[in-house]
N, C-alpha and C. Protein backbone atom coordinates (compact mmCIF):
# COMPACT_ATOMS: atom_id res chain seq x y z
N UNK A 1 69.94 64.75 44.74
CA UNK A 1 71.13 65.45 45.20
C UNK A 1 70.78 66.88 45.62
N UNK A 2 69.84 67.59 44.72
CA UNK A 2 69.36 69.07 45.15
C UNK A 2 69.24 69.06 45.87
N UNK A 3 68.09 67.72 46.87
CA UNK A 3 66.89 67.57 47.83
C UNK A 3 68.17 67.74 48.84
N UNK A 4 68.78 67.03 49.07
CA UNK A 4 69.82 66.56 50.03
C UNK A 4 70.86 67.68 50.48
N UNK A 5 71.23 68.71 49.87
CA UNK A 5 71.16 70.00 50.02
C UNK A 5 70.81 71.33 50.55
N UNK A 6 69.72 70.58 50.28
CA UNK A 6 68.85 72.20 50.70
C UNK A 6 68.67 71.24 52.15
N UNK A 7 68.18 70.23 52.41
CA UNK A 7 68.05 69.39 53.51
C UNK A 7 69.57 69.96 54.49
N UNK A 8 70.30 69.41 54.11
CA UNK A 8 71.86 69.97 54.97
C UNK A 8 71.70 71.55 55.26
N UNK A 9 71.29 72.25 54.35
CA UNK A 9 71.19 73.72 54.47
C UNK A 9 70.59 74.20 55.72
N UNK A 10 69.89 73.62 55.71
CA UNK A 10 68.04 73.52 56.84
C UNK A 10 68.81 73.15 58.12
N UNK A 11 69.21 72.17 58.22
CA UNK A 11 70.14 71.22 59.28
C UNK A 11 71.19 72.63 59.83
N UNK A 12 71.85 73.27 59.14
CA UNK A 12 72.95 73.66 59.56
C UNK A 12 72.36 74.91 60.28
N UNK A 13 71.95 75.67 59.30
CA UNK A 13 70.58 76.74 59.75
C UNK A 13 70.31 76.83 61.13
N UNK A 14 69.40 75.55 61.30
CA UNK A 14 68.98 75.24 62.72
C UNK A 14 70.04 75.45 63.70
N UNK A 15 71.05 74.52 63.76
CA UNK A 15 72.18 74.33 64.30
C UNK A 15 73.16 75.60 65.17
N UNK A 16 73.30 76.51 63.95
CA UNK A 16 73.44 77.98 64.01
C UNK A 16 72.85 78.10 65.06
N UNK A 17 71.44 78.50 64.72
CA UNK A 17 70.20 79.48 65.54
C UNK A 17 70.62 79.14 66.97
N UNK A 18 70.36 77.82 67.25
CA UNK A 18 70.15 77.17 68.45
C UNK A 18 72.00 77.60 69.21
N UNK A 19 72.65 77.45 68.48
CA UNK A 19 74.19 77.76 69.29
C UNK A 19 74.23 79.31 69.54
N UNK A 20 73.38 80.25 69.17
CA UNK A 20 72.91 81.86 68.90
C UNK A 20 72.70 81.74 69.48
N UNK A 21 71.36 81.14 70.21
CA UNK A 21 70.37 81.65 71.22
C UNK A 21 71.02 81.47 72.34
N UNK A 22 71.88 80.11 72.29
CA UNK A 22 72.70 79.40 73.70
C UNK A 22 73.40 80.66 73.77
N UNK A 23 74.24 81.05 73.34
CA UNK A 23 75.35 82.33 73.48
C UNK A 23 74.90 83.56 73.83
N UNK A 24 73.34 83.88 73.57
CA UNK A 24 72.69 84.70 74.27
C UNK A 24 72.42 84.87 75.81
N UNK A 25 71.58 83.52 75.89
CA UNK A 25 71.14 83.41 77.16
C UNK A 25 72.43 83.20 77.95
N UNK A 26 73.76 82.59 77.63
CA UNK A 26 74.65 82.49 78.74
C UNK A 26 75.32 83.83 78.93
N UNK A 27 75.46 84.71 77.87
CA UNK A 27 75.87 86.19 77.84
C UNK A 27 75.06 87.20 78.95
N UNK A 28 73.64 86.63 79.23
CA UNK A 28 72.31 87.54 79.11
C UNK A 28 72.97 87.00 81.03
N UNK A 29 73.00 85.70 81.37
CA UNK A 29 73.00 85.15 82.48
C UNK A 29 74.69 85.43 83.35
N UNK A 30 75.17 86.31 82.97
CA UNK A 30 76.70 86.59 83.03
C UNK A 30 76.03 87.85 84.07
N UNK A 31 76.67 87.55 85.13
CA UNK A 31 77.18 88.90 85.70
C UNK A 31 77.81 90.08 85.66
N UNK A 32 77.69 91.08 85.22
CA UNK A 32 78.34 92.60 84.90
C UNK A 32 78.96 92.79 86.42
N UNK A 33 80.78 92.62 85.78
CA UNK A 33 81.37 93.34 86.75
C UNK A 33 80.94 94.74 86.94
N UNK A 34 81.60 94.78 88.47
CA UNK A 34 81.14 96.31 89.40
C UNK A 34 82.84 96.77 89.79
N UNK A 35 83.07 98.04 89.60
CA UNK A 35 84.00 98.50 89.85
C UNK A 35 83.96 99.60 90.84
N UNK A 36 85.15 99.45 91.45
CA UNK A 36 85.41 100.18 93.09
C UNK A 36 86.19 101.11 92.81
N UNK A 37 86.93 102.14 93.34
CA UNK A 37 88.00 103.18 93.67
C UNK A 37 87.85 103.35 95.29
N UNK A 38 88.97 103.35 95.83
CA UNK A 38 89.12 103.93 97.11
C UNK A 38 88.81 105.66 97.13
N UNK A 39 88.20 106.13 98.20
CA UNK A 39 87.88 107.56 98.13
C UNK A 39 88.02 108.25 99.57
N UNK A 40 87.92 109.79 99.43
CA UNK A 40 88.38 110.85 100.14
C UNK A 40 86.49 110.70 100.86
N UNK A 41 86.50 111.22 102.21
CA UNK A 41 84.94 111.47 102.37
C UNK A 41 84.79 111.54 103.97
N UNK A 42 85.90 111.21 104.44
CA UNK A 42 84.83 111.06 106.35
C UNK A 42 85.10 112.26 106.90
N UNK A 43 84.22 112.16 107.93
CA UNK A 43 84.17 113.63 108.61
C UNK A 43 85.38 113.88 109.28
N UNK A 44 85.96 112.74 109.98
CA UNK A 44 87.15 113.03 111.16
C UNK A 44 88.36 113.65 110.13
N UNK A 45 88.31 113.47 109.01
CA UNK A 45 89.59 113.65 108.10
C UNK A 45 89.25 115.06 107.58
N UNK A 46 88.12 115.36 107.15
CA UNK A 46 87.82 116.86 107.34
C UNK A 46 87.91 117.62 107.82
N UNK A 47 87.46 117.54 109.08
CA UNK A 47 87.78 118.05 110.36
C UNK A 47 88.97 118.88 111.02
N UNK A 48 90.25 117.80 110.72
CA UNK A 48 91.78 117.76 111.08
C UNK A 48 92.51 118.20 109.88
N UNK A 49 92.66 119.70 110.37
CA UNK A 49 93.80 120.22 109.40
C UNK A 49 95.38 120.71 110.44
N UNK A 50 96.19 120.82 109.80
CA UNK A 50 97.53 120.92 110.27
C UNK A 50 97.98 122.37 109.62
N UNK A 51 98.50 123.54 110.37
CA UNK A 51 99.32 124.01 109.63
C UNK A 51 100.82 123.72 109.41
N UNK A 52 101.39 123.68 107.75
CA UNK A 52 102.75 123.55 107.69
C UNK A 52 103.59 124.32 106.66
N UNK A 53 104.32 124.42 106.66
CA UNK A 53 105.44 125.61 105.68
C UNK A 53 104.34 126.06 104.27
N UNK A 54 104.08 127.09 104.42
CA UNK A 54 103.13 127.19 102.95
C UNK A 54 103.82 126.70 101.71
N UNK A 55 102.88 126.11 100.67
CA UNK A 55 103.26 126.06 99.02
C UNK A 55 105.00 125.41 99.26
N UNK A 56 105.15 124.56 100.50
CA UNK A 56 106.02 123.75 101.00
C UNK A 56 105.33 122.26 99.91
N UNK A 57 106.36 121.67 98.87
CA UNK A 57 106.17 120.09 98.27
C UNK A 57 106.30 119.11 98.84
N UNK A 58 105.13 118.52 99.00
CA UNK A 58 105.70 117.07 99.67
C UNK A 58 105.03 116.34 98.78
N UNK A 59 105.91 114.67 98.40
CA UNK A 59 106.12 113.79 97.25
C UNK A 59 105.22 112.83 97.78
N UNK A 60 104.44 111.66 97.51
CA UNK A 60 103.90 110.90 98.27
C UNK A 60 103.85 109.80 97.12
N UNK A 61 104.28 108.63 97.84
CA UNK A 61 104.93 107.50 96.76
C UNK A 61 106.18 106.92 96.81
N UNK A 62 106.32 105.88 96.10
CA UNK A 62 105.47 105.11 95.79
C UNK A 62 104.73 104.41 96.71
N UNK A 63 104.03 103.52 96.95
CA UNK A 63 103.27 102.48 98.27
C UNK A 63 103.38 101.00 97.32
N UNK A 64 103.66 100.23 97.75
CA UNK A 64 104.31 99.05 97.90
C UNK A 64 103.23 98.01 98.19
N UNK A 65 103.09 97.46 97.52
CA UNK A 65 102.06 96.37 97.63
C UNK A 65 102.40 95.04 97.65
N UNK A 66 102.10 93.71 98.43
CA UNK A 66 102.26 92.31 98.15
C UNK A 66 101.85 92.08 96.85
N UNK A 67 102.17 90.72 96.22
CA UNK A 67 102.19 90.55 94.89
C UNK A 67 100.88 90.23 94.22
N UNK A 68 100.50 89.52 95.77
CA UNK A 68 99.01 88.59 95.89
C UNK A 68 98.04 89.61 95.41
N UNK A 69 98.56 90.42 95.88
CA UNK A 69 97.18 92.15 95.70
C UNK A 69 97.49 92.75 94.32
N UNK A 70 98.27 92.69 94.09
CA UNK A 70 98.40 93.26 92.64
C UNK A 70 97.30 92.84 91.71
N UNK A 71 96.42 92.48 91.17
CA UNK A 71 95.63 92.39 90.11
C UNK A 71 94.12 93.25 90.12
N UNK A 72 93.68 92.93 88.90
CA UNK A 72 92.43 93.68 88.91
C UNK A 72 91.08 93.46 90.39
N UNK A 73 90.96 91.75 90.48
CA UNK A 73 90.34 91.56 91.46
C UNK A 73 90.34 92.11 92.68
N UNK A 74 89.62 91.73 94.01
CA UNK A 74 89.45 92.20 95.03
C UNK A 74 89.80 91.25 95.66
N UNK A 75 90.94 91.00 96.50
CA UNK A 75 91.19 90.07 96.97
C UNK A 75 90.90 89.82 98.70
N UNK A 76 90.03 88.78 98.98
CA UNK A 76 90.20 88.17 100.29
C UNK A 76 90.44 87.19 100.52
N UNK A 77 90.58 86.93 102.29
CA UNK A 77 90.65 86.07 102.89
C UNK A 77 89.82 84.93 103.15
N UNK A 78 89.67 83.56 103.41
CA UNK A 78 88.24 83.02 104.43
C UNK A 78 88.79 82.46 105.51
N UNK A 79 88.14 82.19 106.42
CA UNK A 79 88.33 81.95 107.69
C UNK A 79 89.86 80.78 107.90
N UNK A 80 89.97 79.95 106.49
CA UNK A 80 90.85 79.19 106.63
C UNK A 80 91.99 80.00 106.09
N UNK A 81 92.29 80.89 105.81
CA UNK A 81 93.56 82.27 105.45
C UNK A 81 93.59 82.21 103.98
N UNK A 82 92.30 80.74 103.18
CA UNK A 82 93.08 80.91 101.48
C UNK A 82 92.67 82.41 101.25
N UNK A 83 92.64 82.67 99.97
CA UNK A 83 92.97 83.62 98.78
C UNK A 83 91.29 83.58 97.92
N UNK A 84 90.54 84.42 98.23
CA UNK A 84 89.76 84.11 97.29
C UNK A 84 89.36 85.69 96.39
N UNK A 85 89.40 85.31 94.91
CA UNK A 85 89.61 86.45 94.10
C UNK A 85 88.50 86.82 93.58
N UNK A 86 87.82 87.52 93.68
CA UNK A 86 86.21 88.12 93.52
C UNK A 86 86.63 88.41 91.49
N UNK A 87 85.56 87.70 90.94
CA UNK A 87 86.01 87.34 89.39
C UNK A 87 84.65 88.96 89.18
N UNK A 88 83.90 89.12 90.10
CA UNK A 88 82.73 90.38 89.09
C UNK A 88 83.08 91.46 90.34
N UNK A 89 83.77 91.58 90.96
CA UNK A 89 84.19 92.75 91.94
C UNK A 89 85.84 93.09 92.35
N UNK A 90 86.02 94.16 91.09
CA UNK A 90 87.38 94.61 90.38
C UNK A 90 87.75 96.17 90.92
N UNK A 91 88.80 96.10 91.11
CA UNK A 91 89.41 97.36 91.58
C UNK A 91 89.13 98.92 90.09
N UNK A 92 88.89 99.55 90.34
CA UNK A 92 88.87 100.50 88.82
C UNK A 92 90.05 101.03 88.45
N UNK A 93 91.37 100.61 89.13
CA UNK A 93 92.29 101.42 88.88
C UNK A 93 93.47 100.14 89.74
N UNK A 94 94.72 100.39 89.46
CA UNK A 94 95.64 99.32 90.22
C UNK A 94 95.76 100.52 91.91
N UNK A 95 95.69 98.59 92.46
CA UNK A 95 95.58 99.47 94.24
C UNK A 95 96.82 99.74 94.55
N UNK A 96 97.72 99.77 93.97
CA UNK A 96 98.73 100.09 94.54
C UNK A 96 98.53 102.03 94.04
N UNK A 97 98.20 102.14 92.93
CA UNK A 97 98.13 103.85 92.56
C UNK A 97 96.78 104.32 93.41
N UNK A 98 96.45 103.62 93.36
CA UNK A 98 94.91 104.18 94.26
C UNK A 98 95.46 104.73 95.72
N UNK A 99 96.03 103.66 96.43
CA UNK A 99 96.48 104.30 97.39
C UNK A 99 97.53 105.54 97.23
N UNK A 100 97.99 105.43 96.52
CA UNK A 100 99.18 106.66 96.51
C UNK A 100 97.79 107.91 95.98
N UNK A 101 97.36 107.40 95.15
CA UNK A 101 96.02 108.74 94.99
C UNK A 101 95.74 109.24 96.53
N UNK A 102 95.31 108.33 97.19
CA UNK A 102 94.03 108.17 98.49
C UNK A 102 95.24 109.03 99.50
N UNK A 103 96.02 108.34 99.68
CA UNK A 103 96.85 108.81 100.85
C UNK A 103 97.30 110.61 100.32
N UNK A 104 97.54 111.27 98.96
CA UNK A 104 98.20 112.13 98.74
C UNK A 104 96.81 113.02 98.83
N UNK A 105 95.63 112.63 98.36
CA UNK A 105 94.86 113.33 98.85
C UNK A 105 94.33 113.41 100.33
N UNK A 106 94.29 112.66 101.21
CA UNK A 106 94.16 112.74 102.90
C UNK A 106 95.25 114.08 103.12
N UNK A 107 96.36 113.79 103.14
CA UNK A 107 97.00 114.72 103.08
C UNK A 107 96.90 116.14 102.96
N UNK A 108 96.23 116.14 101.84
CA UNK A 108 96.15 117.70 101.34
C UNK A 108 95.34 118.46 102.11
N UNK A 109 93.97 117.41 102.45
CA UNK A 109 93.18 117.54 103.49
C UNK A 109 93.85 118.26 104.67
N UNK A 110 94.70 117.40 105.52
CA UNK A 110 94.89 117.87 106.61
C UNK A 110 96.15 119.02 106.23
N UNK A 111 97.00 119.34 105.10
CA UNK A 111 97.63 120.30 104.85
C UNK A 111 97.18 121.17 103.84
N UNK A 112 96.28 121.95 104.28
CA UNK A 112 95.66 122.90 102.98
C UNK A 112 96.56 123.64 102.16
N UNK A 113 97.61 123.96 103.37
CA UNK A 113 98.38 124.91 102.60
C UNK A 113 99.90 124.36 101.84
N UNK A 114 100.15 123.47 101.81
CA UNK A 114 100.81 122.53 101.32
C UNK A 114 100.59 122.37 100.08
N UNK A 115 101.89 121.86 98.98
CA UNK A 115 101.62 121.26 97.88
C UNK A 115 102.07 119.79 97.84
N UNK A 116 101.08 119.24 96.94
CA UNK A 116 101.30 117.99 96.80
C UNK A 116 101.51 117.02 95.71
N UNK A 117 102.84 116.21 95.32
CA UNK A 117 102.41 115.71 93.93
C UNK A 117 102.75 114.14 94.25
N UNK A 118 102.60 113.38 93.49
CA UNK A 118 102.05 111.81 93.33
C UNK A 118 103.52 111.12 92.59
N UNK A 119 104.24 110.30 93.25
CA UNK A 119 105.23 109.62 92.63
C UNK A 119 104.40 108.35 91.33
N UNK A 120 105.32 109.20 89.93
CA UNK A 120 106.65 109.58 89.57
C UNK A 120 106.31 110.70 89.42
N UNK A 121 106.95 111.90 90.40
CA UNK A 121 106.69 113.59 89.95
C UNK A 121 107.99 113.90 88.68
N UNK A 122 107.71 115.19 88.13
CA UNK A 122 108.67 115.36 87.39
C UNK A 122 110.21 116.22 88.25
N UNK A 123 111.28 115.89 87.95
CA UNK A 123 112.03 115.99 88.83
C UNK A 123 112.89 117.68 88.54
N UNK A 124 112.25 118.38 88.46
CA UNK A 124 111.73 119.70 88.41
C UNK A 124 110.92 120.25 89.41
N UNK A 125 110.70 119.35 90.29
CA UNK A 125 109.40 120.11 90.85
C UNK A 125 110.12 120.02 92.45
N UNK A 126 110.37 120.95 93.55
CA UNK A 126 111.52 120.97 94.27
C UNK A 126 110.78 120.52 95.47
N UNK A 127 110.88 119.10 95.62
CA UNK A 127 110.02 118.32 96.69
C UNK A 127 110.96 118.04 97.95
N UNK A 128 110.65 118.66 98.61
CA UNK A 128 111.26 118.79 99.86
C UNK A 128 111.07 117.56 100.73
N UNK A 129 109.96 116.98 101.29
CA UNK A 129 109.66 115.82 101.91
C UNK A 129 108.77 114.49 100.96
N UNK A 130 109.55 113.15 101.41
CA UNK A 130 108.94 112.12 100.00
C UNK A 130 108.50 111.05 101.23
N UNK A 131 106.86 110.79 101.17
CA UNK A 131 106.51 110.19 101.82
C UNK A 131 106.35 108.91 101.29
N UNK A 132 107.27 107.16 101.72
CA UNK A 132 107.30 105.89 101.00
C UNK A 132 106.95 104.85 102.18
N UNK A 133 106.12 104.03 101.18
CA UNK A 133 105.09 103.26 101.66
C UNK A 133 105.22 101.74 101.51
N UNK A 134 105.23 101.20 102.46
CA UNK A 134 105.23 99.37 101.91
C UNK A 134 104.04 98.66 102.09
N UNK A 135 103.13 98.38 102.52
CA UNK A 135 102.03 97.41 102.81
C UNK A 135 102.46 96.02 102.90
N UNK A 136 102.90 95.84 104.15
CA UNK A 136 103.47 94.25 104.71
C UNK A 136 102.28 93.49 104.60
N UNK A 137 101.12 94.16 105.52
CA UNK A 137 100.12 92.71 105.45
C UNK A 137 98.86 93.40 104.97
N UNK A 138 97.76 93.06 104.15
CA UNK A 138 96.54 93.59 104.22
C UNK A 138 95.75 92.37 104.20
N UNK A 139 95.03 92.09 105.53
CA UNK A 139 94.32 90.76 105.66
C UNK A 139 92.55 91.41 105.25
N UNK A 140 91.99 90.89 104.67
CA UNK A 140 90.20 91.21 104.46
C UNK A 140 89.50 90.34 104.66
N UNK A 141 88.96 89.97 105.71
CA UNK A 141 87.42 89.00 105.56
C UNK A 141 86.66 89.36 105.72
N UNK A 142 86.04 89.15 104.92
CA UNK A 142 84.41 89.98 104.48
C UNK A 142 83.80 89.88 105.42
N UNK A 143 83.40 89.27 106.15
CA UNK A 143 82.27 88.45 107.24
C UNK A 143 83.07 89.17 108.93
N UNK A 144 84.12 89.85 108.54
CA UNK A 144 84.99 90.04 109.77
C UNK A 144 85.17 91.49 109.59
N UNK A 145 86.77 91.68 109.90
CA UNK A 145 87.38 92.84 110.13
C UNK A 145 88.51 93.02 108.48
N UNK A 146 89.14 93.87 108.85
CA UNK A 146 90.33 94.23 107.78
C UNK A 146 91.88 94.65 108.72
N UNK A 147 92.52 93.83 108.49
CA UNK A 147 94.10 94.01 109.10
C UNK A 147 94.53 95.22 108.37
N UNK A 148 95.34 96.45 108.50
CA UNK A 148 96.28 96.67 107.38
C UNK A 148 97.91 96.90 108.10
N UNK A 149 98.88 96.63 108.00
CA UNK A 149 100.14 96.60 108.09
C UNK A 149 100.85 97.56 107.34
N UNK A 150 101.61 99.11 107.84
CA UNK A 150 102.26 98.90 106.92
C UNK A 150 103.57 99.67 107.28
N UNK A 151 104.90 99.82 106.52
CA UNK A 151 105.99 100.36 107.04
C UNK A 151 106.00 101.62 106.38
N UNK A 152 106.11 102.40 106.60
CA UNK A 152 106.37 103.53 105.83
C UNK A 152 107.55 104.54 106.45
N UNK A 153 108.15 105.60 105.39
CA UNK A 153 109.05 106.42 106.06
C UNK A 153 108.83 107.29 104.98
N UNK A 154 109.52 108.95 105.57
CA UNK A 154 109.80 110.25 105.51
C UNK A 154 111.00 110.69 105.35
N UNK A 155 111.51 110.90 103.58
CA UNK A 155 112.63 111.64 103.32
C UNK A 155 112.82 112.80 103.22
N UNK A 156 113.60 113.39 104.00
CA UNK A 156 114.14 114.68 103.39
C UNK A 156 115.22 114.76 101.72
N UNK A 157 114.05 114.90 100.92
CA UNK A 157 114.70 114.58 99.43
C UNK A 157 116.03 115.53 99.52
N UNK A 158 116.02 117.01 99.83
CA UNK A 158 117.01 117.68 99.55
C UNK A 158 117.99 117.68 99.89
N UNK A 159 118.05 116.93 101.16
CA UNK A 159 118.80 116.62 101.69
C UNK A 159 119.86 114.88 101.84
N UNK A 160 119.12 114.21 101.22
CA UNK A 160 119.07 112.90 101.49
C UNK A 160 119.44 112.51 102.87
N UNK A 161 118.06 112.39 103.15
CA UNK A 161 118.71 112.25 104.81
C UNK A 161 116.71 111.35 104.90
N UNK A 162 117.09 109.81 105.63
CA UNK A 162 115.52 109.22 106.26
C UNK A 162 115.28 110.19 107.35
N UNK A 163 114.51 111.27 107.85
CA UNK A 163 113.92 111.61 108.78
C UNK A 163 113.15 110.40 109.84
N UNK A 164 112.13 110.14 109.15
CA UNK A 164 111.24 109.33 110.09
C UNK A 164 111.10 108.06 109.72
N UNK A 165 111.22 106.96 110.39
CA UNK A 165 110.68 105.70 110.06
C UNK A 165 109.97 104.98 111.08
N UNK A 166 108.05 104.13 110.71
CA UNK A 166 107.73 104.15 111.39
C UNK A 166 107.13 102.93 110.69
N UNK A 167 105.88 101.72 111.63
CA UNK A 167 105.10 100.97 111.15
C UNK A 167 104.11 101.37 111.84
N UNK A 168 102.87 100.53 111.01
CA UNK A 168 101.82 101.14 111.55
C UNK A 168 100.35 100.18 111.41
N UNK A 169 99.90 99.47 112.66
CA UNK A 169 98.87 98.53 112.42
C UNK A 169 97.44 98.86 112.66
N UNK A 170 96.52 98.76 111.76
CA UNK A 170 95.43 98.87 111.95
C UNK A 170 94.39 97.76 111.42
N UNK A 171 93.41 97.58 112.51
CA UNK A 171 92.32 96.82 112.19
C UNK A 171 91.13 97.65 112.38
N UNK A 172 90.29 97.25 111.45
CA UNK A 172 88.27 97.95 111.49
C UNK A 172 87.99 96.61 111.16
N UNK A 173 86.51 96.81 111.82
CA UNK A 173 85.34 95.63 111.04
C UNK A 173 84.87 96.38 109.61
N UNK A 174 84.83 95.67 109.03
CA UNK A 174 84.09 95.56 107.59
C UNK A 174 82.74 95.75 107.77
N UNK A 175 82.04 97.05 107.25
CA UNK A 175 80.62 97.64 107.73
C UNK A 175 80.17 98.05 106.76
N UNK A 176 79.35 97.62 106.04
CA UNK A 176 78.80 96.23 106.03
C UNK A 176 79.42 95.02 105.65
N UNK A 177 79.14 93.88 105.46
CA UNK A 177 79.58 92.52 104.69
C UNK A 177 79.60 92.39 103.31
N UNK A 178 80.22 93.34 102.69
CA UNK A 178 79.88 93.49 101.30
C UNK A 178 81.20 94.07 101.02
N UNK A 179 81.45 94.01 99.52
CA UNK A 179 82.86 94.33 99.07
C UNK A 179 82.92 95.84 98.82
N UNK A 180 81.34 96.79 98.39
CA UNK A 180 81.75 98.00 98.94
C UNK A 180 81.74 98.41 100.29
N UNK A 181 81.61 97.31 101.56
CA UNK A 181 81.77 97.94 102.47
C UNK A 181 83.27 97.65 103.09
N UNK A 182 83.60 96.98 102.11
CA UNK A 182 85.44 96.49 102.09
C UNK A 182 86.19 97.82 101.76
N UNK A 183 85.55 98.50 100.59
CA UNK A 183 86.45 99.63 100.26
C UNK A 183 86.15 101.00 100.93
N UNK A 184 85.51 100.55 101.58
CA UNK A 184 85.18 101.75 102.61
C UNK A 184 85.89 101.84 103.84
N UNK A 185 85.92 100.72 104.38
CA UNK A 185 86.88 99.86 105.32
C UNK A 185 88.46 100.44 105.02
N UNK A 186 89.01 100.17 103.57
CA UNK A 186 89.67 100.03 103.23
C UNK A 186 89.94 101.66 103.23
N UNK A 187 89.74 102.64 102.49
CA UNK A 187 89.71 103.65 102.85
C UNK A 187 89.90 104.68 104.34
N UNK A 188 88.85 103.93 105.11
CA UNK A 188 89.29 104.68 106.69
C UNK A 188 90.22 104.34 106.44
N UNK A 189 90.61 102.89 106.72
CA UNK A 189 91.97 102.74 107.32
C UNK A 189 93.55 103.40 106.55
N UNK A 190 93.00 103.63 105.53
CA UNK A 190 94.23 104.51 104.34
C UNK A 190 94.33 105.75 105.45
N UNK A 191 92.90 106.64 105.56
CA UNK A 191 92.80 108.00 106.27
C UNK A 191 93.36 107.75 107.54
N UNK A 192 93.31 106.55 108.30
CA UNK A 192 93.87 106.42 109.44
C UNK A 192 95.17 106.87 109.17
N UNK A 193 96.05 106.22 108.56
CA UNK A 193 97.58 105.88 107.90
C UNK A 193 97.88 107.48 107.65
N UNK A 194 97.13 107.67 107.02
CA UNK A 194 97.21 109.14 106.56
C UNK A 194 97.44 110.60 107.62
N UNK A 195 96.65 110.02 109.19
CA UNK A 195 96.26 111.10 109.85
C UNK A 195 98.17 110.84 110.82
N UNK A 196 98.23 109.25 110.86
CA UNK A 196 99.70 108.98 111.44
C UNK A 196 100.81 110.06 110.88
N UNK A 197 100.88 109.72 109.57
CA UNK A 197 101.56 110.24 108.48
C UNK A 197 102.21 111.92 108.81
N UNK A 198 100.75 112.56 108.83
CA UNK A 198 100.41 113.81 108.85
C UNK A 198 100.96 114.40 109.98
N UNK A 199 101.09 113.33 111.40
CA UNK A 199 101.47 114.06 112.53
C UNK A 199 103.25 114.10 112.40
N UNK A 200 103.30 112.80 111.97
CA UNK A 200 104.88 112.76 111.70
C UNK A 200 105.19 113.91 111.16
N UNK A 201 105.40 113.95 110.04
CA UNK A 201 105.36 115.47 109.07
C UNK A 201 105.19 116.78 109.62
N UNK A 202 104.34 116.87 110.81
CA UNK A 202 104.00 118.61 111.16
C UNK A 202 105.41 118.69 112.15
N UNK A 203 106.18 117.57 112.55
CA UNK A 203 107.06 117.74 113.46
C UNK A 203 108.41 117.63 112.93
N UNK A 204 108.63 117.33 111.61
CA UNK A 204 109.93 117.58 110.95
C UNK A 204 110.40 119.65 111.35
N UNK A 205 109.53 120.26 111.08
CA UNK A 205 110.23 122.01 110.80
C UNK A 205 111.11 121.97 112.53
N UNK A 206 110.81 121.24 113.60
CA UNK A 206 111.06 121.80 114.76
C UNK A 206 111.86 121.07 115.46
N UNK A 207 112.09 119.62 114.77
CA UNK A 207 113.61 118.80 114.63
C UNK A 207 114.05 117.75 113.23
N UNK A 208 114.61 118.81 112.83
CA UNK A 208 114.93 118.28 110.92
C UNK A 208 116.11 117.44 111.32
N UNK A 209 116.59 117.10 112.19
CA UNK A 209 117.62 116.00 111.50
C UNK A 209 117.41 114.66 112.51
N UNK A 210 116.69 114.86 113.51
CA UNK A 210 116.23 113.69 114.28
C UNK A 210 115.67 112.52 113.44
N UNK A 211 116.20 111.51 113.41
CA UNK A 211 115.50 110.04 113.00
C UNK A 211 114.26 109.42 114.13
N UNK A 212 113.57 109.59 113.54
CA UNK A 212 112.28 108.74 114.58
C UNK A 212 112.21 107.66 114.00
N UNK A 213 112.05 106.83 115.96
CA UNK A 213 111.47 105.35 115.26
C UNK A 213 110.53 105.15 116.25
């Protein structure tokens, strides 16, 4: 009975080790997600500054995202339009705040002298123009280009009054074929959106109650 014991002991022992080592090597053989942020950086957006009402607030937010895009992944297209969700290439932050980051900083860029704060501001803070964002379509194929779609408009908060409402389509190729060359992609085309944005805006002081479409 001892023998038979220590025998099972030995048995189980082994058993262990070997389900250890398995859990190693499949751990060891796992891919380490890589994480992205959209970012501030090209020359043309440097370049282009605007003057507008000094230490003048403008709100920028929220931006509006499809539902499909909402998660951690990176989501594309393939040639047949499915959905394919990159499981080790993750956004570092939700894209819907990223862009409201990305776009409020382009901005600042081209309005140095401007202030700028990020919806939800605190409602204390006397924001004169609220720039809101929808993203109808954002198509990505890696191997291709990048669609982005989107509607956006320009409130006069103090007023409650829509100033501007506008859409706005842009396509780039994806340079390189790679998912950071997706968020790079992804980026111009924010700064694109951004430089639209910007022109709208320098032309509110010189007709404030005109609706553009």
């Amino acid at each position: 009975m001892k023998k038979t014991g220590i025998n099972f002991f030995v048995v189980m022992s082994s058993v262990c080790f070997v389900l250890f080592l398995s859990g190693c090597i499949s751990m060891s053989s796992s891919p380490t997600p890589r994480f992205y942020m959209l970012h501030v950086g090209h020359k043309n957006q440097a370049n282009k500054k605007i003057n507008i009402v000094s230490n003048q607030f403008i709100g920028v937010g929220p931006v509006k995202i499809p539902e499909y895009l909402n998660r951690p992944q990176i989501v594309t297209q393939s040639k047949e339009k499915m959905l394919n969700f990159a499981q080790f290439d993750r956004w570092g932050e939700p894209l819907d705040l990223g862009m409201v980051r990305l776009i409020g900083e382009d901005l600042s860029v081209i309005f140095p002298g401007a202030k700028f704060t990020l919806h939800p501001w605190n409602l204390s803070i006397p924001v004169k123009y609220q720039v809101v964002v929808e993203i109808v379509q954002l198509d990505s194929e890696l191997d291709k280009d990048l669609f982005l779609a989107a509607q956006w408009l320009v409130v006069d908060v103090q007023n409650m009054k829509t100033m501007i409402i506008k859409k706005s389509e842009l396509r780039q190729p994806i340079i390189p074929h790679t998912y950071s060359g997706l968020v790079k992609t992804l980026s111009m085309a924010c700064a694109s959106l951004s430089n639209e944005i910007a022109e709208a805006l320098a032309t509110l002081e010189a007709q404030p109650t005109k609706i553009k479409e």
